[in-house]
Protein backbone atom coordinates (compact mmCIF):
# COMPACT_ATOMS: atom_id res chain seq x y z
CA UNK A 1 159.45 43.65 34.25
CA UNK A 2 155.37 44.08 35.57
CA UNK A 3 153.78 46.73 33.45
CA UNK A 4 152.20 49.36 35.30
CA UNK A 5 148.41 48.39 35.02
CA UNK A 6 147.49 52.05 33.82
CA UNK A 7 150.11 51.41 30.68
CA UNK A 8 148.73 47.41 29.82
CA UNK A 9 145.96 48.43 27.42
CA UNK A 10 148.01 50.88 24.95
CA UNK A 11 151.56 48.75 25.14
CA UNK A 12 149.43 46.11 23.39
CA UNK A 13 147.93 48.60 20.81
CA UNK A 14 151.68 49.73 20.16
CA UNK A 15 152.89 46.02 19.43
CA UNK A 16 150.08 45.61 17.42
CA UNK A 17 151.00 48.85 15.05
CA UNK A 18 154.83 47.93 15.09
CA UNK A 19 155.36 51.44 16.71
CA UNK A 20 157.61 49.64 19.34
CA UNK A 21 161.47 49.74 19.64
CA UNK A 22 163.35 47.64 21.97
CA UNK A 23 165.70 49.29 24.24
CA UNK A 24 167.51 48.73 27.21
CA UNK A 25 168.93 50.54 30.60
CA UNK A 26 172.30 50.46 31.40
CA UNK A 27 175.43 52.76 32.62
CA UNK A 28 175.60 56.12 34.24
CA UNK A 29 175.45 60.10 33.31
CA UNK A 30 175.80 63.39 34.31
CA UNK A 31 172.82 65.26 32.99
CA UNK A 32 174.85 67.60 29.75
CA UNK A 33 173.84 67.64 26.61
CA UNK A 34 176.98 65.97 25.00
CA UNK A 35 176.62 63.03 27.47
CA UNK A 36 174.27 60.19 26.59
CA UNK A 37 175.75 57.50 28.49
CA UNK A 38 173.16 55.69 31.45
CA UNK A 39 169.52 55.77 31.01
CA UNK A 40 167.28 54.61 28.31
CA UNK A 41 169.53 53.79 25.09
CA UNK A 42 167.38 52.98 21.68
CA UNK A 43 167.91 51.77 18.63
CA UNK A 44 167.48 54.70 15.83
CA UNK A 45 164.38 53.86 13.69
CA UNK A 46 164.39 55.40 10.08
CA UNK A 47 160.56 54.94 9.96
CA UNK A 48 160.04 57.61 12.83
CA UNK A 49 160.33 61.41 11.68
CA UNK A 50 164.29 61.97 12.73
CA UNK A 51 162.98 64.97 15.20
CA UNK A 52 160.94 62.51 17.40
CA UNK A 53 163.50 59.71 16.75
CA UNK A 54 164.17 58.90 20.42
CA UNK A 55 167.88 57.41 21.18
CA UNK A 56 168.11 58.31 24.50
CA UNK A 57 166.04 59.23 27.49
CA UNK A 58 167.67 60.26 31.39
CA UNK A 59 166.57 61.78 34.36
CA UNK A 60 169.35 62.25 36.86
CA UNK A 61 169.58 65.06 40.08
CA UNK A 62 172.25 67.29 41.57
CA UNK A 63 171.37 68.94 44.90
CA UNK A 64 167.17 69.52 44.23
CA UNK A 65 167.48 69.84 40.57
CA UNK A 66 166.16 66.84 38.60
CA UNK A 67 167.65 67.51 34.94
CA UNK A 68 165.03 65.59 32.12
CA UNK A 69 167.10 64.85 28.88
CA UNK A 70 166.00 63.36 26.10
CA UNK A 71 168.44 63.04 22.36
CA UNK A 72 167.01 62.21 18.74
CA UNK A 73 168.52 61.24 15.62
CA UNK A 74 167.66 64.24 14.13
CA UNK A 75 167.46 67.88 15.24
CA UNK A 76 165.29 68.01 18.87
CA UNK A 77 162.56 70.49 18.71
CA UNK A 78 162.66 71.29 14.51
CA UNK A 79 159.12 69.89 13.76
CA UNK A 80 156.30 71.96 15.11
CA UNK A 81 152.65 71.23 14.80
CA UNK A 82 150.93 73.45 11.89
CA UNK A 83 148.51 76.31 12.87
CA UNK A 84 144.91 75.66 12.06
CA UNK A 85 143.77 78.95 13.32
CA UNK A 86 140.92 77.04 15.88
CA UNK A 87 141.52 74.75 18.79
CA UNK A 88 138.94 71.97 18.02
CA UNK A 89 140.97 69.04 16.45
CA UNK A 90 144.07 71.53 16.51
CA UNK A 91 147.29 68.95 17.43
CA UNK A 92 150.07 68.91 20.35
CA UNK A 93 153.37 67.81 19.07
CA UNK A 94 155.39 66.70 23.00
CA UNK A 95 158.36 64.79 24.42
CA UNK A 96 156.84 62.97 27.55
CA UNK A 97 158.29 61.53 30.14
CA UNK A 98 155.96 59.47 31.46
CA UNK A 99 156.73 58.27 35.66
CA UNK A 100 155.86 56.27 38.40
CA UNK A 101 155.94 59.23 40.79
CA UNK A 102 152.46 59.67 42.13
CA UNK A 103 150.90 63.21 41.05
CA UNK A 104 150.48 64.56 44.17
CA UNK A 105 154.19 65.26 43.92
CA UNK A 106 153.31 68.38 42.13
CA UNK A 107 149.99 68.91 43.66
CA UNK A 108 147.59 67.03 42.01
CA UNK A 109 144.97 64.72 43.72
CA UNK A 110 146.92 61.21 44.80
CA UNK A 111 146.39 58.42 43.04
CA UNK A 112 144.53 60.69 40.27
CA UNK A 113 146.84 59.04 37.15
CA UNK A 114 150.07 58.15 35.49
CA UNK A 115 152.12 61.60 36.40
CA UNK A 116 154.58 62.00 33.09
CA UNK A 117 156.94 65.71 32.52
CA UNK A 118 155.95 66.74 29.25
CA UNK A 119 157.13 69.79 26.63
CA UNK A 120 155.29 70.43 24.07
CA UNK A 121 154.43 73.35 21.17
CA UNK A 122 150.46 73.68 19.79
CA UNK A 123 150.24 77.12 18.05
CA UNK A 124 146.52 77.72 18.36
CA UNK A 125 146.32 77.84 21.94
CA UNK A 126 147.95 79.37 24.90
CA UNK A 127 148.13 77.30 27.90
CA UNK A 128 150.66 79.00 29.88
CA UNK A 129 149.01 82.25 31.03
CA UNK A 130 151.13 82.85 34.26
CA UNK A 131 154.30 82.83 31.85
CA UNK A 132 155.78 84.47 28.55
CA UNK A 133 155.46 82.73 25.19
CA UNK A 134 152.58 81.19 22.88
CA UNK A 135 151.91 77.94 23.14
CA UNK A 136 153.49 77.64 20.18
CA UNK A 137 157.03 78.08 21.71
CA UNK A 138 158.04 74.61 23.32
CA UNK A 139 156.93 75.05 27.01
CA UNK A 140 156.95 72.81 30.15
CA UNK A 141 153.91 70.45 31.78
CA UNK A 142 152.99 68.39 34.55
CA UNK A 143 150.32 65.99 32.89
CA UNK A 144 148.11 63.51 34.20
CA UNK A 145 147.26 60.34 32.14
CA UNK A 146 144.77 57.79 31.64
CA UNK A 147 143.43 55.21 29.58
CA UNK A 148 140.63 56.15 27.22
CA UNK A 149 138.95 54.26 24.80
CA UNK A 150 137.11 57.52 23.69
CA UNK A 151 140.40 58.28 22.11
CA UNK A 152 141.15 55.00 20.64
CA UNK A 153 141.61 51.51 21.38
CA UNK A 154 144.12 51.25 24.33
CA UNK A 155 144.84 55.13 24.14
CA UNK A 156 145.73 57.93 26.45
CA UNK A 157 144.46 61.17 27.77
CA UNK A 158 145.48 64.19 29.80
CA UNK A 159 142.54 63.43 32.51
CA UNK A 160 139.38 65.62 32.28
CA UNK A 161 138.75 67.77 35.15
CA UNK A 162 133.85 67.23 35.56
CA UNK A 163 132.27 70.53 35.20
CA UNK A 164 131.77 71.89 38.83
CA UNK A 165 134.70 69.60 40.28
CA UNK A 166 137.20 70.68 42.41
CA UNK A 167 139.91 68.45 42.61
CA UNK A 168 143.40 69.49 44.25
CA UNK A 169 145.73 71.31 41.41
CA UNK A 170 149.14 73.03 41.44
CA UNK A 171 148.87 76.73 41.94
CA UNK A 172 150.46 77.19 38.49
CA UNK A 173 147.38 75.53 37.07
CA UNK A 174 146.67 77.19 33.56
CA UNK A 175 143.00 77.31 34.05
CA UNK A 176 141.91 74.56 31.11
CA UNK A 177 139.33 71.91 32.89
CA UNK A 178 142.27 69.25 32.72
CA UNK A 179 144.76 67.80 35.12
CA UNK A 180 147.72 69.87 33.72
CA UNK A 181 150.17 72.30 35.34
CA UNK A 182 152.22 75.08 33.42
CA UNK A 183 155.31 75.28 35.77
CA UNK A 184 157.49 77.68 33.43
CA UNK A 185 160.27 75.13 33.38
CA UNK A 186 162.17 76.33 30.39
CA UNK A 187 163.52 73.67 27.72
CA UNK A 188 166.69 73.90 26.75
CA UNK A 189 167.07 72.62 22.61
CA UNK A 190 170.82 71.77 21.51
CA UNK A 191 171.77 70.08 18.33
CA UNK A 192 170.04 66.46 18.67
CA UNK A 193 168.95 66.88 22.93
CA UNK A 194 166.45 68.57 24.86
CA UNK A 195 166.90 69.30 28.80
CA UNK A 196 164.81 70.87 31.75
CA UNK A 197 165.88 71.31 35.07
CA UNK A 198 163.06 70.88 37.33
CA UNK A 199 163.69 72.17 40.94
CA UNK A 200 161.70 70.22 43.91
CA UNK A 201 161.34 69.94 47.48
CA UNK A 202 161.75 66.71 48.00
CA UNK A 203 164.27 65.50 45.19
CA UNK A 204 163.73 61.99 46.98
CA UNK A 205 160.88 61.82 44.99
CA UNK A 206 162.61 61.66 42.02
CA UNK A 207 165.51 59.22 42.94
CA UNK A 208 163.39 56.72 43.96
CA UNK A 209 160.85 56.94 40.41
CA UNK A 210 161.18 55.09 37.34
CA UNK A 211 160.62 56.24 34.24
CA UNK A 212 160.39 56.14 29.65
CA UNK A 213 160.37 58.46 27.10
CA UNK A 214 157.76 59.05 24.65
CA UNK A 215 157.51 61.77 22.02
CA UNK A 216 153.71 61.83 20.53
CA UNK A 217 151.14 64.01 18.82
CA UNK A 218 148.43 64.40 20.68
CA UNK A 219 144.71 66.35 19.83
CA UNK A 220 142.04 68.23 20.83
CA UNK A 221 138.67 66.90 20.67
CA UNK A 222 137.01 67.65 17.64
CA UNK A 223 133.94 68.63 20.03
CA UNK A 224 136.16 70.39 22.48
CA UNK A 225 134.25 68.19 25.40
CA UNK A 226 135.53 64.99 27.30
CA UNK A 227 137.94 63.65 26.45
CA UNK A 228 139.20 67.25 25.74
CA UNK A 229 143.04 66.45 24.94
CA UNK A 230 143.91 62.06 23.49
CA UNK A 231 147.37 60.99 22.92
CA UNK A 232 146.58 60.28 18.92
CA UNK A 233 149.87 59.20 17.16
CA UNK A 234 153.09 57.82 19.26
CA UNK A 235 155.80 58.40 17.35
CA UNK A 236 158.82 56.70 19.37
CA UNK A 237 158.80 54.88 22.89
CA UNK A 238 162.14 54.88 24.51
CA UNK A 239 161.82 51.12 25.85
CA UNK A 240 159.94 49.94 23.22
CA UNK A 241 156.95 49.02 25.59
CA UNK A 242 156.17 51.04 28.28
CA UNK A 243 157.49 48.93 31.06
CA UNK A 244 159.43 52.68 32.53
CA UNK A 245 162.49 50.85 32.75
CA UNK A 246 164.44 54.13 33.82
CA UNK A 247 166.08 54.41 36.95
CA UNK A 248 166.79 58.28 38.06
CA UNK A 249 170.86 58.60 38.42
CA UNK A 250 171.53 55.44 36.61
C-alpha cells in the first residue's frame, strides 16, 4: 500500500529504531469491548510497556456514532504521565488514531494536516476548559499533524497555530495556539480496551476513511514556542508502518 506522503519521513525513522510491528487487517466487528475481531490485529511486543502494547485497533459506526476502540496487552489507561508541576518539557502520554479524513471534518482549515482522534492524560495542564476534569484525567482530541524536523528526525507535531493567525477552528477549540479541539468525547477504559463514541453529521465521512493506531508520548517544548507540542517517543504502531491500513466497518 502508498504511504500517505505526510507519514513517509517518520515510518522510515520507526524502521530505523525497530519500533515497528507488523500487522495486518482482516475480518469484521461490532464496536464492544469484548469483541476484537476485524480491524487492525498486532502481534503483542514484550519490549513495549504492556499499557501501550497495541493488539488491536477498530473504528466501526452504527446510525451517526463512529465507536474508536483500541485493546492492549496490558491494562488500557494504567500508565499516566508524572506531574512536573510546569508545562515546559512537561509530557502527553495518548492513544492516536491517526486518519485519512481531511480536518475540515471537524472544522479545521482543509488540507491543514494529517487529522488523527486522540485521548490523552498530561497532569500539568488543562486543555479542556469548556468541560470537567484536569488534563490529567484521560480526555478526548481532534489533532492536527505534521512533519517536523524541529522535533526530531522524521517526527510529528500537533501543528502550530502563527501569532496573529486566524485559521478556521472547531468552536470547542481549547484556546492553546495549536490546531487541537477538546470535543468532551468521554473514553470509556475496560480491562485491556479503550472506546469513544464520536457522534457526526455526516458519518459518511467516516465509512469511507482509513485509518492506524498509535499510542505515543508526546512533549511540550522546552521553550514553550514553535513547535509547542512533538510526538517524542512512539511506543506501538498498530500496522507496524503507518500505511493506515484500517478500513471503518471492516
Amino acid at each position: 500500500m502508498t504511504l500517505h506522503p505526510s507519514f513517509r519521513h517518520i515510518t522510515i525513522a520507526l524502521v530505523c529504531t525497530g519500533l515497528c510491528q507488523l500487522a495486518a487487517a482482516h475480518g469484521t466487528g461490532h464496536g464492544d469491548h469484548s469483541d476484537h475481531s476485524g480491524g487492525i490485529q498486532s502481534a503483542a511486543a514484550t519490549k513495549v510497556k504492556a499499557p501501550f502494547d497495541i493488539v488491536h485497533t477498530r473504528i466501526t459506526t452504527e446510525g451517526n456514532i463512529a465507536t474508536f476502540h483500541i485493546a492492549v496487552s496490558g491494562k488500557a489507561g494504567a500508565s499516566k504521565p508524572g506531574k512536573t508541576g510546569k508545562l515546559a518539557g512537561s509530557k502527553v502520554f495518548s492513544y492516536v488514531w491517526p486518519t485519512t479524513m481531511d480536518p475540515s471534518v471537524v472544522g479545521f482549515e482543509a488540507k491543514s494536516g494529517i487529522l488523527a482522534f486522540a485521548v490523552t492524560s498530561h497532569p500539568d495542564f488543562n486543555d479542556t476548559p469548556l468541560f470537567a476534569g484536569s488534563g490529567g484525567d484521560w480526555h478526548s482530541h481532534w489533532v492536527v499533524l505534521q512533519p517536523d524536523d524541529a522535533c526530531g528526525k522524521g517526527a510529528l507535531k500537533v501543528v502550530d497555530i502563527p501569532e496573529g493567525a486566524k485559521p478556521k477552528l472547531p468552536k470547542t477549540w481549547p484556546g492553546l495556539p495549536l490546531l487541537i479541539d477538546s470535543p468532551g468525547w468521554n473514553p470509556v477504559f475496560k480491562g485491556n480496551t479503550l472506546e469513544v463514541k464520536v457522534p457526526f453529521d455526516d458519518i459518511g465521512v467516516v465509512k469511507n476513511a482509513a485509518f492506524d493506531g498509535v499510542a505515543a508520548g508526546l512533549r511540550v517544548n522546552a521553550s514553550v514556542h514553535s513547535p509547542l507540542l512533538c510526538v517524542a517517543d512512539v511506543f506501538k504502531v498498530a500496522s507496524g508502518n503507518l500505511s493506515l491500513p484500517g478500513k471503518v466497518d471492516q
